[in-house]
PDB file of N, CA and C in Angstrom:
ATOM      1  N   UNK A   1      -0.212  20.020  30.903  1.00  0.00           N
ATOM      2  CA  UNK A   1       0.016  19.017  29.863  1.00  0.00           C
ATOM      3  C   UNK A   1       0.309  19.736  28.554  1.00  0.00           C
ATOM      4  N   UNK A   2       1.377  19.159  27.824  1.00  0.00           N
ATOM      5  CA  UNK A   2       1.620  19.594  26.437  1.00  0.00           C
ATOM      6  C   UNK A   2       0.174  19.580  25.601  1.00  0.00           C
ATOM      7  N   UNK A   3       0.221  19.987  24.694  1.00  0.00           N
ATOM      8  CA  UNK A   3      -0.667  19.878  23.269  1.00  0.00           C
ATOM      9  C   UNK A   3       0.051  18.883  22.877  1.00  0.00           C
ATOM     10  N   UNK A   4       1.016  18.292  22.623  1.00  0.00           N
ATOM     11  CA  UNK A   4       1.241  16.787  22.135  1.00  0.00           C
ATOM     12  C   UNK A   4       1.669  15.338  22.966  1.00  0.00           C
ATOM     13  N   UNK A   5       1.052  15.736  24.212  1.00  0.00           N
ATOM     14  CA  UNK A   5       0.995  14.675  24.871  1.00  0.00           C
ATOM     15  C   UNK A   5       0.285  13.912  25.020  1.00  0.00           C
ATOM     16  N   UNK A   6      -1.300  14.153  24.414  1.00  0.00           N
ATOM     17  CA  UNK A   6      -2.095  13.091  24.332  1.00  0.00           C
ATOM     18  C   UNK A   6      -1.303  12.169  22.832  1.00  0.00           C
ATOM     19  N   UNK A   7      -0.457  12.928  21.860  1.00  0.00           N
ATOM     20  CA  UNK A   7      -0.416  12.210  20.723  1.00  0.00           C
ATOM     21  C   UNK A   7       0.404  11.048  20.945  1.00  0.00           C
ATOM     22  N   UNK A   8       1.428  11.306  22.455  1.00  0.00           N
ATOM     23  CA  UNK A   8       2.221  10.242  22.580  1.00  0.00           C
ATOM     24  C   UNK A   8       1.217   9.275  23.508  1.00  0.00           C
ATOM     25  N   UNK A   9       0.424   9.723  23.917  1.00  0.00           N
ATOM     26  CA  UNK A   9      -0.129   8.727  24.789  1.00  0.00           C
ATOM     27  C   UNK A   9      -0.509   7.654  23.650  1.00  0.00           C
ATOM     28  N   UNK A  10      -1.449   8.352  22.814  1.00  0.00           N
ATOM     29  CA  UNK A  10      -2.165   7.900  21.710  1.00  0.00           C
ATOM     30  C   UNK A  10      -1.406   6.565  21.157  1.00  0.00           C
ATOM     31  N   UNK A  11       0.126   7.000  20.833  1.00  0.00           N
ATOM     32  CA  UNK A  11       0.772   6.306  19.929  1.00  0.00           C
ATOM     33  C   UNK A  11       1.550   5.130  20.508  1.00  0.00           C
ATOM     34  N   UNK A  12       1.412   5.301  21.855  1.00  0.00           N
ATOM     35  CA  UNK A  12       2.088   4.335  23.014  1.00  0.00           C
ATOM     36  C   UNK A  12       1.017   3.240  23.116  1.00  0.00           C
ATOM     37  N   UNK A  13      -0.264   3.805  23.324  1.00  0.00           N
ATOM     38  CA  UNK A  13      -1.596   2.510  23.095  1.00  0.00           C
ATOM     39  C   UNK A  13      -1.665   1.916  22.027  1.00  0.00           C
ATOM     40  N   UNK A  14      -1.436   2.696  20.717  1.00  0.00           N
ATOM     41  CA  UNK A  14      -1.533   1.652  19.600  1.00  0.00           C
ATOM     42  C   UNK A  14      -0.095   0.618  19.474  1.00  0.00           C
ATOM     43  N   UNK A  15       0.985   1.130  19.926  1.00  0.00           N
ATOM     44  CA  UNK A  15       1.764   0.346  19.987  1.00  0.00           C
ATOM     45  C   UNK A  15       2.235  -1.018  20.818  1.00  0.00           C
ATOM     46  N   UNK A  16       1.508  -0.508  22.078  1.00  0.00           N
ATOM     47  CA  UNK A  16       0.946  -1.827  23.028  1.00  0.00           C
ATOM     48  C   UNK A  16      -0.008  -2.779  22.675  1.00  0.00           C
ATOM     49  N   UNK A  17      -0.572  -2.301  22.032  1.00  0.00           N
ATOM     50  CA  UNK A  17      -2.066  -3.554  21.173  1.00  0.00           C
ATOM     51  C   UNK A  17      -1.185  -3.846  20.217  1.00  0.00           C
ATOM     52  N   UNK A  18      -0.260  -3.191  19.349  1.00  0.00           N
ATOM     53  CA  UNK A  18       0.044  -4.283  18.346  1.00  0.00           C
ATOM     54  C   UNK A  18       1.072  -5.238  18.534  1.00  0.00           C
ATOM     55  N   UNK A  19       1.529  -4.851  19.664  1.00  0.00           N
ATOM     56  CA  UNK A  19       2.947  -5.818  19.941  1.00  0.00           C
ATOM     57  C   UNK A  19       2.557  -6.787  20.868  1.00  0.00           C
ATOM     58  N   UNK A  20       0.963  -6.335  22.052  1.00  0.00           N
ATOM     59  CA  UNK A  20       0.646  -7.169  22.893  1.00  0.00           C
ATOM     60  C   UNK A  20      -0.619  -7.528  23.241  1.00  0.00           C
ATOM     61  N   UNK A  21      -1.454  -7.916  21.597  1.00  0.00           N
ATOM     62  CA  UNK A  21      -2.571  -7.969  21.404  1.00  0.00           C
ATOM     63  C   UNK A  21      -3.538  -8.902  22.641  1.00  0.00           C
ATOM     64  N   UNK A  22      -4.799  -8.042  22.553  1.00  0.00           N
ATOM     65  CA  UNK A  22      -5.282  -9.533  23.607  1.00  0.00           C
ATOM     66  C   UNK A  22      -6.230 -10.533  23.214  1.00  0.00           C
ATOM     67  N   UNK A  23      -5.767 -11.428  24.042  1.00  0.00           N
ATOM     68  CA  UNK A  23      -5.662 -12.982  23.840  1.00  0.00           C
ATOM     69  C   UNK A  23      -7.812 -13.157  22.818  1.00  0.00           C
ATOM     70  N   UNK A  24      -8.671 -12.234  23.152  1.00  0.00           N
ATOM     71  CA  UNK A  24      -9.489 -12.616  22.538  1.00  0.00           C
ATOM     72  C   UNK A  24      -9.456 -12.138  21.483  1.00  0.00           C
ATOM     73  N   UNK A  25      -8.634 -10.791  20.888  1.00  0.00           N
ATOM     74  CA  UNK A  25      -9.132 -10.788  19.470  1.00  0.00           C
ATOM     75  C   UNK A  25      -8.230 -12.186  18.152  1.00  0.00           C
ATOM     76  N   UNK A  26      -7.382 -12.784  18.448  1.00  0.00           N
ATOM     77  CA  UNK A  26      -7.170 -13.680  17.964  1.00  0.00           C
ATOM     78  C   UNK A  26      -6.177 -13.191  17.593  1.00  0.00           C
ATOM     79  N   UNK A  27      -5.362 -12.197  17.154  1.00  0.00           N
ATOM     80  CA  UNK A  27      -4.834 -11.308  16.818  1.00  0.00           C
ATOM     81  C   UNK A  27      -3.261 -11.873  17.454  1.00  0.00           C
ATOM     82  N   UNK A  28      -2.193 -11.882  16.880  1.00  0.00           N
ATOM     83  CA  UNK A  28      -0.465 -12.101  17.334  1.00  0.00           C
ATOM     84  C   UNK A  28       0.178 -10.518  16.873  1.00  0.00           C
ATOM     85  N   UNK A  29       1.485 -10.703  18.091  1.00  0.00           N
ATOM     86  CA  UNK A  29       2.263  -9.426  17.765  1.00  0.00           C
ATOM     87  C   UNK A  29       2.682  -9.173  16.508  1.00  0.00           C
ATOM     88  N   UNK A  30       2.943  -8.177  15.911  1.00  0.00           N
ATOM     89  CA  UNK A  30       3.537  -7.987  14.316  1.00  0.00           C
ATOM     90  C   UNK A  30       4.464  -6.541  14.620  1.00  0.00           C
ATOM     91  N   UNK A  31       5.209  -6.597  13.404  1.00  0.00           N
ATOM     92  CA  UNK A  31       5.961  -5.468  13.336  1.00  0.00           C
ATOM     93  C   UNK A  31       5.681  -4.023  12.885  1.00  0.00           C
ATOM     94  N   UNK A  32       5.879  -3.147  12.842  1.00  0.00           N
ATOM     95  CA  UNK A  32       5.213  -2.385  12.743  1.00  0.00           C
ATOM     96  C   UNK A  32       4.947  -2.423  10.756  1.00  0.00           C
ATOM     97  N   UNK A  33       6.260  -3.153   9.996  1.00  0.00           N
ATOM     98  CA  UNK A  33       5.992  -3.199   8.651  1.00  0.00           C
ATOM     99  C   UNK A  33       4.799  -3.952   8.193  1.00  0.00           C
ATOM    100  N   UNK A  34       4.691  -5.397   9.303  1.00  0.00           N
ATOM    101  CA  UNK A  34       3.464  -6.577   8.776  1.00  0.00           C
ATOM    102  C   UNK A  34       2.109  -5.391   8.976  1.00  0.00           C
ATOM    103  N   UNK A  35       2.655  -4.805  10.034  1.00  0.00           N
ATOM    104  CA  UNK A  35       1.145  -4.221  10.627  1.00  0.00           C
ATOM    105  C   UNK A  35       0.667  -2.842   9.499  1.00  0.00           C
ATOM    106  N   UNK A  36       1.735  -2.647   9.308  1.00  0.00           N
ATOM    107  CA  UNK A  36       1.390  -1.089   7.791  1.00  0.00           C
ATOM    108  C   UNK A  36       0.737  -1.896   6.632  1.00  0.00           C
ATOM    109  N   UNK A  37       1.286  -2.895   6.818  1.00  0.00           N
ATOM    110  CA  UNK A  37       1.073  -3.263   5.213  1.00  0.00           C
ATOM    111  C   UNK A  37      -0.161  -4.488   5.498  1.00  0.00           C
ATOM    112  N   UNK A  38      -0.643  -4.844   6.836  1.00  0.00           N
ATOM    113  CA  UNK A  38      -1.812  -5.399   6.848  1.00  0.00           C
ATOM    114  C   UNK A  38      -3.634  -4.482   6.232  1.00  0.00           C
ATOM    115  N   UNK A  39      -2.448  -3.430   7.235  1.00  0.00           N
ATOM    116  CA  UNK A  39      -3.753  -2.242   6.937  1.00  0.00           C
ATOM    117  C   UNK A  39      -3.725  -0.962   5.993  1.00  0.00           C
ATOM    118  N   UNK A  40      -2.923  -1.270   5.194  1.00  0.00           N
ATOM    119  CA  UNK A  40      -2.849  -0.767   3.439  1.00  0.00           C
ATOM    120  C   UNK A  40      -2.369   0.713   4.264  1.00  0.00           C
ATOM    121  N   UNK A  41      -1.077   0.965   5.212  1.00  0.00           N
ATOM    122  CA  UNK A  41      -0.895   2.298   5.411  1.00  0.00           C
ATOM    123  C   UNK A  41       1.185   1.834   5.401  1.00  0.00           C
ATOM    124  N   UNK A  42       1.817   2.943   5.172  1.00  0.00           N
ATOM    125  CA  UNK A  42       3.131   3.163   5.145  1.00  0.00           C
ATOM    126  C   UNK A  42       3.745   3.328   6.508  1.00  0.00           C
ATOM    127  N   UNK A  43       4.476   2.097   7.185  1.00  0.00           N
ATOM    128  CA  UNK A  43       5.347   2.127   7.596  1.00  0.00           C
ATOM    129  C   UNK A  43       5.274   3.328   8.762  1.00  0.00           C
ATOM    130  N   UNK A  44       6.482   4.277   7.882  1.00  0.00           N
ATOM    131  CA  UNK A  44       6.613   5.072   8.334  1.00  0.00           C
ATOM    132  C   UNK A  44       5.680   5.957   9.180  1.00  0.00           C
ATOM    133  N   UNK A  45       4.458   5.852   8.751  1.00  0.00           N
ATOM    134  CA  UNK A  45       3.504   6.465   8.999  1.00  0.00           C
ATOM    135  C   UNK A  45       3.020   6.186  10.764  1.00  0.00           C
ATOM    136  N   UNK A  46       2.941   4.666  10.315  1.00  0.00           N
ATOM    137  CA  UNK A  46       2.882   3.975  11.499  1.00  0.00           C
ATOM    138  C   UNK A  46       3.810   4.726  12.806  1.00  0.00           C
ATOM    139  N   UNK A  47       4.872   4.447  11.762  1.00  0.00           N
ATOM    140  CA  UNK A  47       5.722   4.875  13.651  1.00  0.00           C
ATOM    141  C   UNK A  47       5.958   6.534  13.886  1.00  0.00           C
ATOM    142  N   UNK A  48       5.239   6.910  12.974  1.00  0.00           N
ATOM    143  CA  UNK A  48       5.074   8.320  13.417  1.00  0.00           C
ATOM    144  C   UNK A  48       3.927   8.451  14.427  1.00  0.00           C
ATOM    145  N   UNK A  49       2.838   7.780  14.199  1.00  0.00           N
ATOM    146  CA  UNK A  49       1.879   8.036  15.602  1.00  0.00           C
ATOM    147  C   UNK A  49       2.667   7.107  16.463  1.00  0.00           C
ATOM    148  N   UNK A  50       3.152   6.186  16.641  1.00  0.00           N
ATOM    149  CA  UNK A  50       3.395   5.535  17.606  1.00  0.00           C
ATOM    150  C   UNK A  50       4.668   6.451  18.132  1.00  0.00           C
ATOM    151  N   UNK A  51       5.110   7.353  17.824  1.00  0.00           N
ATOM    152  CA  UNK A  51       6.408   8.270  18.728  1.00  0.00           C
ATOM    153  C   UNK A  51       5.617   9.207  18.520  1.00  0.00           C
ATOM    154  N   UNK A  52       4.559   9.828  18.468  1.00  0.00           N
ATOM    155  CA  UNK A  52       3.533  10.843  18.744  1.00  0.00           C
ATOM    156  C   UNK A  52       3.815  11.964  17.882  1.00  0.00           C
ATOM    157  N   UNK A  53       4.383  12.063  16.712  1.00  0.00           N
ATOM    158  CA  UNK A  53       4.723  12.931  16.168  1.00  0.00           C
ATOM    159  C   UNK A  53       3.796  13.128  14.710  1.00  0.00           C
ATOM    160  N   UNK A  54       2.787  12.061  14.757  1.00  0.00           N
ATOM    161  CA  UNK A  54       1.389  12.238  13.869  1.00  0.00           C
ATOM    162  C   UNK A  54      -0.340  12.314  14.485  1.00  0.00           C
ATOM    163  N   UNK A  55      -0.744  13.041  13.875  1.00  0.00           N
ATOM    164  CA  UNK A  55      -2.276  13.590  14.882  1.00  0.00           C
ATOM    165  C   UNK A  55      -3.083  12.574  13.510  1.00  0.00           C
ATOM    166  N   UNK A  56      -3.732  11.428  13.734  1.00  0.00           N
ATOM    167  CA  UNK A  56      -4.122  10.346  13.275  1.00  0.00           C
ATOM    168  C   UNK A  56      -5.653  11.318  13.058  1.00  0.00           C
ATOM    169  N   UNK A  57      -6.108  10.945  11.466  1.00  0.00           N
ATOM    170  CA  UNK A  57      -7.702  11.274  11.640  1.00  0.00           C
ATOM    171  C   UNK A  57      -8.491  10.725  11.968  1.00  0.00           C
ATOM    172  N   UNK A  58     -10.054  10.945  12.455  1.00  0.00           N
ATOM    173  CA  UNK A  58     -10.884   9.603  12.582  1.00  0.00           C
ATOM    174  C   UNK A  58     -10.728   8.704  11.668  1.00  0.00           C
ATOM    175  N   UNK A  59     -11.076   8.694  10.453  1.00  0.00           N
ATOM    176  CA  UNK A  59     -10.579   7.577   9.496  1.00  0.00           C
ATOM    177  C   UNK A  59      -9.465   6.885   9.776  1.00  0.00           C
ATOM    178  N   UNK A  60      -8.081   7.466  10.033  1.00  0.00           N
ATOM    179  CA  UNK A  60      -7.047   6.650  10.438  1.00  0.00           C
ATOM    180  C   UNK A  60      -7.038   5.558  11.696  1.00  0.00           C
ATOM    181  N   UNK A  61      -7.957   6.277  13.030  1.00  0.00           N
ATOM    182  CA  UNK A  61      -8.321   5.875  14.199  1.00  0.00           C
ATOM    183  C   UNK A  61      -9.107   4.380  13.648  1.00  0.00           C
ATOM    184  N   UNK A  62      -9.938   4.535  12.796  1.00  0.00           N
ATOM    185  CA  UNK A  62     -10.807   3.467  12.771  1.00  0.00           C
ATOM    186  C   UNK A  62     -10.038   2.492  12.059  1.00  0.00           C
ATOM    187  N   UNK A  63      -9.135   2.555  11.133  1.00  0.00           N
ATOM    188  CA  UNK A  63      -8.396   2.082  10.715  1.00  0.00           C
ATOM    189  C   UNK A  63      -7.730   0.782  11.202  1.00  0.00           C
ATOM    190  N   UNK A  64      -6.675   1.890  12.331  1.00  0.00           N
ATOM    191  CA  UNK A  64      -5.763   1.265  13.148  1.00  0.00           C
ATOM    192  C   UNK A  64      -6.730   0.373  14.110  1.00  0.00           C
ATOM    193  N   UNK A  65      -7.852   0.532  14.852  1.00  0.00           N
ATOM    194  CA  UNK A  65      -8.641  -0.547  15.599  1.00  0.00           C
ATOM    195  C   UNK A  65      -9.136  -1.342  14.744  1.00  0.00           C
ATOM    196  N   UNK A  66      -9.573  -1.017  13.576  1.00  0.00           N
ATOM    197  CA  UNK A  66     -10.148  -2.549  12.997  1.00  0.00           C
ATOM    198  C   UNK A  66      -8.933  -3.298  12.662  1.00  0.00           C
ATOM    199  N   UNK A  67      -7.510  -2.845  12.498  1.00  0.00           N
ATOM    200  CA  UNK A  67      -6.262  -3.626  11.963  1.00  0.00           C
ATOM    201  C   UNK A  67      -5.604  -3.956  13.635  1.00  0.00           C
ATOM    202  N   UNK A  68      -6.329  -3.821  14.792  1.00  0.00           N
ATOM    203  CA  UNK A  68      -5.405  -3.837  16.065  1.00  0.00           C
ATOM    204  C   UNK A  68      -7.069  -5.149  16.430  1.00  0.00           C
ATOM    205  N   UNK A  69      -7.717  -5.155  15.977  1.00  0.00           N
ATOM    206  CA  UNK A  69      -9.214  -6.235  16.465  1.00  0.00           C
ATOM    207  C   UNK A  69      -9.585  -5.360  17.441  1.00  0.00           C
ATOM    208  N   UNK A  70      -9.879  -4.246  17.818  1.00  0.00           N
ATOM    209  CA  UNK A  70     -10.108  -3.497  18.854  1.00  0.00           C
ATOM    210  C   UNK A  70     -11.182  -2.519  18.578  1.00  0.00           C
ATOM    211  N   UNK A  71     -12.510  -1.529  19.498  1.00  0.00           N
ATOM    212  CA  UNK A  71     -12.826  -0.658  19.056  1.00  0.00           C
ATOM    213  C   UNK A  71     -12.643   0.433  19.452  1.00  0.00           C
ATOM    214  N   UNK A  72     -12.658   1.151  18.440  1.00  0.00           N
ATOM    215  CA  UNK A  72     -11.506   2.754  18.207  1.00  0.00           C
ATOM    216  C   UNK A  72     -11.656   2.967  19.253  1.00  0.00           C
ATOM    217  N   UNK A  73     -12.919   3.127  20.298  1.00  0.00           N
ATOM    218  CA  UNK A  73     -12.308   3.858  22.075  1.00  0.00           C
ATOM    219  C   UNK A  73     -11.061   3.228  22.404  1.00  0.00           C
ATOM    220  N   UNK A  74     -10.997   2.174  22.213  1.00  0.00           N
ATOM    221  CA  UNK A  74      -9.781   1.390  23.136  1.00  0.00           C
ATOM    222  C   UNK A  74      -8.718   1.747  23.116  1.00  0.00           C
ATOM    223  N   UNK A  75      -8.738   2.448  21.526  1.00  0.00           N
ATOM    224  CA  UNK A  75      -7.102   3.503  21.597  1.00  0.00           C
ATOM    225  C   UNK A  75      -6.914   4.501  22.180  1.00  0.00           C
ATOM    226  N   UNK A  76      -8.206   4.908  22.485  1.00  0.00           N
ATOM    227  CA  UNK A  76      -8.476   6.167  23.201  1.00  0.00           C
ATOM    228  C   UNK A  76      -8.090   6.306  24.753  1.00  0.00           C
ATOM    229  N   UNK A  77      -8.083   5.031  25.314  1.00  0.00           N
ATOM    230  CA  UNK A  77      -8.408   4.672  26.729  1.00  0.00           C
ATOM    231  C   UNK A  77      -7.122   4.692  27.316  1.00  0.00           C
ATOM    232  N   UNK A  78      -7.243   6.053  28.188  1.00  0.00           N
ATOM    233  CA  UNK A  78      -6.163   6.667  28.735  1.00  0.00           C
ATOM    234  C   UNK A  78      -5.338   7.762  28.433  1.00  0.00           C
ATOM    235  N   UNK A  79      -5.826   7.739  27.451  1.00  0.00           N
ATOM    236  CA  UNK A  79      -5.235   9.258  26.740  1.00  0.00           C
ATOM    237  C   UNK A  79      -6.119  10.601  27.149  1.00  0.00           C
ATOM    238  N   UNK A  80      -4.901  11.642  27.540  1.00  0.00           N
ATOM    239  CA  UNK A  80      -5.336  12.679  27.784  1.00  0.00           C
ATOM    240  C   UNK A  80      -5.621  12.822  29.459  1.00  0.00           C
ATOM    241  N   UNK A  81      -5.851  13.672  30.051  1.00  0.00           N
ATOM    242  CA  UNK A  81      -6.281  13.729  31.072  1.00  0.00           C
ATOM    243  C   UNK A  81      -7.553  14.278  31.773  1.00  0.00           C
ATOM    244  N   UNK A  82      -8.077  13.771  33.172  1.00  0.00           N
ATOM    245  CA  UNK A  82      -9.062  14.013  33.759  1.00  0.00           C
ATOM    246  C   UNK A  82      -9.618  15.439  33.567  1.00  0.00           C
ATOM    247  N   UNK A  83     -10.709  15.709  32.691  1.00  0.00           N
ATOM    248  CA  UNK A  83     -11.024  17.158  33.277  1.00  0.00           C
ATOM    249  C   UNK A  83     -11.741  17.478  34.498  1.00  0.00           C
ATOM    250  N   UNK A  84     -11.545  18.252  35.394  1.00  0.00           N
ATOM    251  CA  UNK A  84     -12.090  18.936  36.739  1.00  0.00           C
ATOM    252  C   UNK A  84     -13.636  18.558  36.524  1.00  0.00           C
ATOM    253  N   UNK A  85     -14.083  18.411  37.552  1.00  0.00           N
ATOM    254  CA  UNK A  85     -15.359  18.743  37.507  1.00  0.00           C
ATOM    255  C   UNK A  85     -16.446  20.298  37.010  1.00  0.00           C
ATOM    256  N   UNK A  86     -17.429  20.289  36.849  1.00  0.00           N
ATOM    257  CA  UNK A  86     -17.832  21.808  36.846  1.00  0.00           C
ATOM    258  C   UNK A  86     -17.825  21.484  38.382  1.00  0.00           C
ATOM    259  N   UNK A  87     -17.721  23.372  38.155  1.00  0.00           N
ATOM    260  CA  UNK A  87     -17.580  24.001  39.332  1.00  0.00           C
ATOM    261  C   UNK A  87     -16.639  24.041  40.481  1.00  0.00           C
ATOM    262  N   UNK A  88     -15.567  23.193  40.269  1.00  0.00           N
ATOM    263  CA  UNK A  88     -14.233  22.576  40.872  1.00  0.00           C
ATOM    264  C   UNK A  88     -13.385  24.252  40.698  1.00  0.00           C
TER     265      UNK A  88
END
């Protein structure tokens, strides 16, 4: 696996919650501009993690889940891959 393949994973999950939020957080699809400017961040910024080409800080992480109704694992979920067991 690349070193920046969890970032696209990363940026592919936040982009699936915001375009295909679920039905309990109350939450509707938005663009990525409604969605920057819901959560006081630039645009651009946005679609830089979402094409994996930004490494988001925790602060940003928490960010984007409280502006996606989600908690921050959920962006997490699936990203990256299985490590081996010990002793494997």
């Amino acid at each position: 696996m690349e070193s920046t393949d969890h970032r696209v994973q990363f940026g592919l999950r936040v982009r699936e919650l915001r375009m295909h939020p679920r039905r309990s957080t109350g939450k509707r699809p938005r663009s990525q501009e409604r969605f920057a400017d819901d959560i006081g961040m630039d645009r651009t910024y946005i679609g830089g993690i979402e094409r994996g080409r930004r490494n988001p800080t925790l602060d940003v992480i928490v960010r984007l889940a409280d502006g996606l109704g989600v908690p921050p694992a959920e962006l997490l979920r699936g990203v990256g891959s299985p490590r081996p067991s010990p002793g494997r």
